[in-house]
PDB file of N, CA and C in Angstrom:
ATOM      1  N   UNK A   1      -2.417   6.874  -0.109  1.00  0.00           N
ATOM      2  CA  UNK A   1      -2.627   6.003   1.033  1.00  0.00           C
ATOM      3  C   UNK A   1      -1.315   5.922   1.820  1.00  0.00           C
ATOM      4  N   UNK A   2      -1.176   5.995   3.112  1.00  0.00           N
ATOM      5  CA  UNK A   2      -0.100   5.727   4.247  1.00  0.00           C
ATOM      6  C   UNK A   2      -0.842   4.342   4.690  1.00  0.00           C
ATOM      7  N   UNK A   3       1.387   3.927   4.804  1.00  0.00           N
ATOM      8  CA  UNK A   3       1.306   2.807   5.571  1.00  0.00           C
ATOM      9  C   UNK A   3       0.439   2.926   7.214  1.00  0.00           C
ATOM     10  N   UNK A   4      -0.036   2.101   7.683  1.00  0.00           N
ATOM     11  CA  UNK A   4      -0.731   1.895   8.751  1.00  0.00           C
ATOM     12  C   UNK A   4       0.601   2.135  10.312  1.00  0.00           C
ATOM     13  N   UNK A   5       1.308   1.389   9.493  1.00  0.00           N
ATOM     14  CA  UNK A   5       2.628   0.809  10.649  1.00  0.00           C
ATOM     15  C   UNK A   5       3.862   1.890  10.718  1.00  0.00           C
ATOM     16  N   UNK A   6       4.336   2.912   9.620  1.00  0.00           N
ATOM     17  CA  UNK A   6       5.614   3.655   9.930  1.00  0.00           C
ATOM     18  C   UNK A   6       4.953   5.046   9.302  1.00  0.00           C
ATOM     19  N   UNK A   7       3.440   4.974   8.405  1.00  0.00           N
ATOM     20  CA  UNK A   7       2.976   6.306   7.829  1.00  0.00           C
ATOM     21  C   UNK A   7       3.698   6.648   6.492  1.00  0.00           C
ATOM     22  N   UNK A   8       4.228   6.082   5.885  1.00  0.00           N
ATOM     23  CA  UNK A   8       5.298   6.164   4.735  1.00  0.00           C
ATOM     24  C   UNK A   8       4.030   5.952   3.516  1.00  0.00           C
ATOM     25  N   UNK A   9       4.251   6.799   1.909  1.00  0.00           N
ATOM     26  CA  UNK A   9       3.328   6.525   1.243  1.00  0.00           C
ATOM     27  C   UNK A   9       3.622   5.250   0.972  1.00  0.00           C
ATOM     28  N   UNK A  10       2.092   4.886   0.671  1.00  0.00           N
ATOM     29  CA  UNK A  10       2.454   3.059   0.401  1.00  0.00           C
ATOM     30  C   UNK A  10       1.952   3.583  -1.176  1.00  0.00           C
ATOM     31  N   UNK A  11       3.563   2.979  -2.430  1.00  0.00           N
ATOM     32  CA  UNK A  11       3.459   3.103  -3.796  1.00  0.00           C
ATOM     33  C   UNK A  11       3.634   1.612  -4.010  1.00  0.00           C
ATOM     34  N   UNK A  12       3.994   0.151  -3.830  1.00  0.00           N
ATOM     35  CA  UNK A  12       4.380  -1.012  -4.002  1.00  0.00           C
ATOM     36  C   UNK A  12       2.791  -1.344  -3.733  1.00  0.00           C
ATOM     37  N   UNK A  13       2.111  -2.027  -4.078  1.00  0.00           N
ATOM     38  CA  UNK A  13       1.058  -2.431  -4.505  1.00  0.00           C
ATOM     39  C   UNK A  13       0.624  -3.753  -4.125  1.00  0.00           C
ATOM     40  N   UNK A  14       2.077  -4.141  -3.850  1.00  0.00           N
ATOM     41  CA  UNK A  14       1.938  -6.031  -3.436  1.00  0.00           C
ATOM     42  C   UNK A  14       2.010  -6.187  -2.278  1.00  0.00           C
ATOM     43  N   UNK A  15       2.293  -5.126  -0.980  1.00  0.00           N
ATOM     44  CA  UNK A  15       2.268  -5.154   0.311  1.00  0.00           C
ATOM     45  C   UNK A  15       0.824  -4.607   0.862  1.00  0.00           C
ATOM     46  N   UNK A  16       0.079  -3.288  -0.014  1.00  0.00           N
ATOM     47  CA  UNK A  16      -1.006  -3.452   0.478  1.00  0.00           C
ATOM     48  C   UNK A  16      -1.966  -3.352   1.227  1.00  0.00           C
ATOM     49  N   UNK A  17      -2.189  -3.100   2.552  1.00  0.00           N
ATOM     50  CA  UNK A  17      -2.144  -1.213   3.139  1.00  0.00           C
ATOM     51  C   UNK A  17      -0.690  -1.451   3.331  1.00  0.00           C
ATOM     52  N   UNK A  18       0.183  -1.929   3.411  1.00  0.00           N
ATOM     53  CA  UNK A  18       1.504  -1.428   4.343  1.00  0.00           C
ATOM     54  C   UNK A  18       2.365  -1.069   3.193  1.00  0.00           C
ATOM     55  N   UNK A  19       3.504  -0.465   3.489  1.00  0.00           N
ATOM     56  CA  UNK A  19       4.412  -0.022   2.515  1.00  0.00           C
ATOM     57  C   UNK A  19       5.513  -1.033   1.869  1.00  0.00           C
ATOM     58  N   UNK A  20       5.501  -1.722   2.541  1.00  0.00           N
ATOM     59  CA  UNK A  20       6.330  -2.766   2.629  1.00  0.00           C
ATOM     60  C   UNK A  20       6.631  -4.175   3.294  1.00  0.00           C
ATOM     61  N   UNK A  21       7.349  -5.231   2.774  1.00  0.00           N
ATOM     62  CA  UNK A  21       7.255  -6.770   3.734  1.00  0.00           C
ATOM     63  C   UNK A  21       7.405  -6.142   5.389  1.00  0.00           C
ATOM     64  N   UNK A  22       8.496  -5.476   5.446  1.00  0.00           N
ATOM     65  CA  UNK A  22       9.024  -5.408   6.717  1.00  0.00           C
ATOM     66  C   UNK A  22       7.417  -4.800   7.792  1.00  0.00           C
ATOM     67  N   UNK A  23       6.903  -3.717   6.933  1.00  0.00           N
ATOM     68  CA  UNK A  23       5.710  -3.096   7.905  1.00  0.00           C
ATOM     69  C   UNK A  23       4.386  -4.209   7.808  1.00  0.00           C
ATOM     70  N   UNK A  24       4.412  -4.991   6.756  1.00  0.00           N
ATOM     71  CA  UNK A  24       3.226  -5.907   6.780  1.00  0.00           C
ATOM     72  C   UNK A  24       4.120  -7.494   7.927  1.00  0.00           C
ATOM     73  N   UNK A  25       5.195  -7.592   7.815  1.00  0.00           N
ATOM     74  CA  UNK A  25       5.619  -8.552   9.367  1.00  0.00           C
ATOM     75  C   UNK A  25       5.423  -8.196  10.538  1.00  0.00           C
ATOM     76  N   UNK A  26       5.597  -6.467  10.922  1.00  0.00           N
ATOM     77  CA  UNK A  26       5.403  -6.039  12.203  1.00  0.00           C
ATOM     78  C   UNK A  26       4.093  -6.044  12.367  1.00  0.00           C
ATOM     79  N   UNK A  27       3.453  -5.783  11.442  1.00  0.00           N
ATOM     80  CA  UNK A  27       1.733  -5.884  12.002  1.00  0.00           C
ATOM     81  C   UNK A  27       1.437  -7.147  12.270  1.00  0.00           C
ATOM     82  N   UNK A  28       1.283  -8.211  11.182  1.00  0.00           N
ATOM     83  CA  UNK A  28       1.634  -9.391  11.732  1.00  0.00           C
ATOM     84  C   UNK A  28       1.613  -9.950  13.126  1.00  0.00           C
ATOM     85  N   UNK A  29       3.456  -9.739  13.261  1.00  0.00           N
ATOM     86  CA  UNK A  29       3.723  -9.981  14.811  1.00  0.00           C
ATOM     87  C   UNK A  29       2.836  -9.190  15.975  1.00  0.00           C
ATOM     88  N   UNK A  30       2.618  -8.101  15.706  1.00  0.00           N
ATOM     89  CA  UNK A  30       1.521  -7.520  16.463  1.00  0.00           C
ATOM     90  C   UNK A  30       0.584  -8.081  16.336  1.00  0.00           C
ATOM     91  N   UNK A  31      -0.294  -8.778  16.107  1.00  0.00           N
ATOM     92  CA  UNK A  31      -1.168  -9.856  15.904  1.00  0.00           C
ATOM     93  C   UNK A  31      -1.258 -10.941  17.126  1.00  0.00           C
ATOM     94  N   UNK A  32      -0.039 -11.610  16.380  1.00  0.00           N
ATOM     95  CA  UNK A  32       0.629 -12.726  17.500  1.00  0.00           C
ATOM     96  C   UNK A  32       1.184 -13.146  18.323  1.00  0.00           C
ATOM     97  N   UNK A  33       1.545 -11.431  18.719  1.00  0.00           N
ATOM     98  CA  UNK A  33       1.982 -10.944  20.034  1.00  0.00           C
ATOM     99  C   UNK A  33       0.377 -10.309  21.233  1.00  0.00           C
ATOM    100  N   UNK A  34      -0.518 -10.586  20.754  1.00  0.00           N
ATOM    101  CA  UNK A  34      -1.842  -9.843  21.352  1.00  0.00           C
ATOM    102  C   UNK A  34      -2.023  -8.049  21.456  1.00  0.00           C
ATOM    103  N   UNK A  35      -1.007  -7.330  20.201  1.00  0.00           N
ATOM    104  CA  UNK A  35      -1.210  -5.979  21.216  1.00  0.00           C
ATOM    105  C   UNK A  35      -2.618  -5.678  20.277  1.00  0.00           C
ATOM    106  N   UNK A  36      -2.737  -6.586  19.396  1.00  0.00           N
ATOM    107  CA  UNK A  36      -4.334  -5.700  18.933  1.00  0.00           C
ATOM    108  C   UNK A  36      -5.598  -6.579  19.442  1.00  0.00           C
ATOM    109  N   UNK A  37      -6.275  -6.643  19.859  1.00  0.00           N
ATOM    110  CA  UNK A  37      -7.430  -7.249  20.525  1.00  0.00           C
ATOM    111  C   UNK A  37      -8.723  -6.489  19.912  1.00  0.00           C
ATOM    112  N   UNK A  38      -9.686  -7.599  20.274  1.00  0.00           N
ATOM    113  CA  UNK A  38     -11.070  -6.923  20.116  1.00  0.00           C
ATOM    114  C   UNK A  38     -12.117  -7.915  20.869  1.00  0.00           C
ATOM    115  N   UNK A  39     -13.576  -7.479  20.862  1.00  0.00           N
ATOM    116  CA  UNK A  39     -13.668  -7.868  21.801  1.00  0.00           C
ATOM    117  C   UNK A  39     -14.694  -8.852  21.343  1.00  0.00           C
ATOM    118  N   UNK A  40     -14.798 -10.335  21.765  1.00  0.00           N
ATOM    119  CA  UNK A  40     -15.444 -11.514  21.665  1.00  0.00           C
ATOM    120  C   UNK A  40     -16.876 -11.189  22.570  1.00  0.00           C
ATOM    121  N   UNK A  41     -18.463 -11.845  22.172  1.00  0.00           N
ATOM    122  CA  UNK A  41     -19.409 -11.858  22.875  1.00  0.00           C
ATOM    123  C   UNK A  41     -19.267 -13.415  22.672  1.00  0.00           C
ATOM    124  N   UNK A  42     -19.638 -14.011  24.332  1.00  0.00           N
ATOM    125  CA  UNK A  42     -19.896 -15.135  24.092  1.00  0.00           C
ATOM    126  C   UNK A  42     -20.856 -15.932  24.064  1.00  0.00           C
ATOM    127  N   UNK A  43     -20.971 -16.318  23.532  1.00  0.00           N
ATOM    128  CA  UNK A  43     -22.578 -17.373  22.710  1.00  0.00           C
ATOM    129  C   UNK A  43     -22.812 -18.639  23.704  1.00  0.00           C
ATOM    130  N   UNK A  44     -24.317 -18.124  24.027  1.00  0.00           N
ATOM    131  CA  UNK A  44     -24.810 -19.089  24.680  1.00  0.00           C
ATOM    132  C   UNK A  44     -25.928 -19.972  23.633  1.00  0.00           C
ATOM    133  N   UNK A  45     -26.388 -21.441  24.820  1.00  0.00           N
ATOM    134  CA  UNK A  45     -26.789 -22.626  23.959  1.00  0.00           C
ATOM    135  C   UNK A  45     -27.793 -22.185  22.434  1.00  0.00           C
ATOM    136  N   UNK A  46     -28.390 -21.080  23.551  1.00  0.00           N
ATOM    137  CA  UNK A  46     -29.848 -20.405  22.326  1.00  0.00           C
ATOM    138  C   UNK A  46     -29.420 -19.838  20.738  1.00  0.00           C
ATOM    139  N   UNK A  47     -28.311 -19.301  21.256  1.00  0.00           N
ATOM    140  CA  UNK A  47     -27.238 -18.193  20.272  1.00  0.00           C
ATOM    141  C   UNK A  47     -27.185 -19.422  18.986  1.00  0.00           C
ATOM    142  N   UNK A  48     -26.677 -20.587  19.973  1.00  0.00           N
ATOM    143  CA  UNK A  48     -25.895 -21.723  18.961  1.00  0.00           C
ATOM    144  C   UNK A  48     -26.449 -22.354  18.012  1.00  0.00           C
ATOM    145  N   UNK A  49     -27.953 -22.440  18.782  1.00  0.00           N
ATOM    146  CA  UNK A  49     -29.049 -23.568  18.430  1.00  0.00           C
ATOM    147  C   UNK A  49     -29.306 -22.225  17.120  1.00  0.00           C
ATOM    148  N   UNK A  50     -29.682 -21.187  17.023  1.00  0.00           N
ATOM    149  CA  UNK A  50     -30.043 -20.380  16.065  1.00  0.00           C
ATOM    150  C   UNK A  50     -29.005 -19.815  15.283  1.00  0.00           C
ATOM    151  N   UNK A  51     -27.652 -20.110  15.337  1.00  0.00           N
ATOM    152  CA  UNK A  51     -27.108 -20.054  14.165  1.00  0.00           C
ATOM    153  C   UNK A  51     -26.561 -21.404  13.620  1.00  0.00           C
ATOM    154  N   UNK A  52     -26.665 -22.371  14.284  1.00  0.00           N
ATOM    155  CA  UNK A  52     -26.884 -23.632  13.814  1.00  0.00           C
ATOM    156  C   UNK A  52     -27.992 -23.990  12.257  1.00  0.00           C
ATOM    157  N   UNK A  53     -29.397 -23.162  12.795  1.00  0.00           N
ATOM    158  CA  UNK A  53     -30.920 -23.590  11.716  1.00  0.00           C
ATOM    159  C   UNK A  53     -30.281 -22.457  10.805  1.00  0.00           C
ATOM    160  N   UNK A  54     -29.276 -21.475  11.230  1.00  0.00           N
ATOM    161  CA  UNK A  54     -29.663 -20.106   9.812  1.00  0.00           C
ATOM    162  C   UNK A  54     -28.267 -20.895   8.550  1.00  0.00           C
ATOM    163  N   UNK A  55     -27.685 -21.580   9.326  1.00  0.00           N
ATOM    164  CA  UNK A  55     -26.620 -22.399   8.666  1.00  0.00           C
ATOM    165  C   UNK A  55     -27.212 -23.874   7.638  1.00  0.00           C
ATOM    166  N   UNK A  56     -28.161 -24.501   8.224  1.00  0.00           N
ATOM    167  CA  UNK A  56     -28.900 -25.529   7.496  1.00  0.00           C
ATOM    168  C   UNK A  56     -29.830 -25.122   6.626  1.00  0.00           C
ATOM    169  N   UNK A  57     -30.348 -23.501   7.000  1.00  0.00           N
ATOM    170  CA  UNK A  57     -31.276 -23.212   5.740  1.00  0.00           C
ATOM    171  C   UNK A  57     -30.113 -22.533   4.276  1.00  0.00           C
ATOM    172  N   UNK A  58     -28.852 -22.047   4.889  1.00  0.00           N
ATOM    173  CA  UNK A  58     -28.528 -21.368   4.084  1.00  0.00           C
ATOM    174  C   UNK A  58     -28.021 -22.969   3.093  1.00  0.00           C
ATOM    175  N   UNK A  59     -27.323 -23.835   4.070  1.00  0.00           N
ATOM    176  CA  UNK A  59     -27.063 -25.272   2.600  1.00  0.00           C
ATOM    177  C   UNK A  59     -27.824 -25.540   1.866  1.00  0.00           C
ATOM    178  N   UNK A  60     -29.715 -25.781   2.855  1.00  0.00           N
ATOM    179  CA  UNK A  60     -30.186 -26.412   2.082  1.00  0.00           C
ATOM    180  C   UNK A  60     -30.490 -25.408   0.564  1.00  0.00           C
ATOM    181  N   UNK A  61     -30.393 -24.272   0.665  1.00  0.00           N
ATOM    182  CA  UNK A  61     -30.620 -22.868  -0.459  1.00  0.00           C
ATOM    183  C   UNK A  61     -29.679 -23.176  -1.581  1.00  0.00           C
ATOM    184  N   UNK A  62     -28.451 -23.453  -1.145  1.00  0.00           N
ATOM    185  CA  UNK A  62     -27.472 -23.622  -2.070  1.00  0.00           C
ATOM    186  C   UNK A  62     -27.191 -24.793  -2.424  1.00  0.00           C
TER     187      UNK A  62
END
């Protein structure tokens, strides 16, 4: 497996895809800097009202 962030084999196990703290902070900050995005649909009242009931059947189940 290669790191995502510099391509280096990732052998440390505790970082995880990345190779390391330093490449799992830059992704991170890339995060919370906006350069990775995706894209939101936004939910109207109907959307709400029906995942609202699929949410009360799933409590009352459990």
């Amino acid at each position: 497996m290669r790191c995502p962030i510099c391509g280096k084999d990732v052998s440390d196990m505790k970082y995880r895809p990345f190779c390391s703290k330093r490449c799992a902070d830059i992704d991170l900050g890339n995060w919370f800097n906006g350069k990775y995005k995706f894209e939101a649909t936004e939910l109207d009242d109907e959307d709400l009202a029906e995942l609202e009931k699929i949410g009360r059947q799933e409590a009352e189940e459990n």
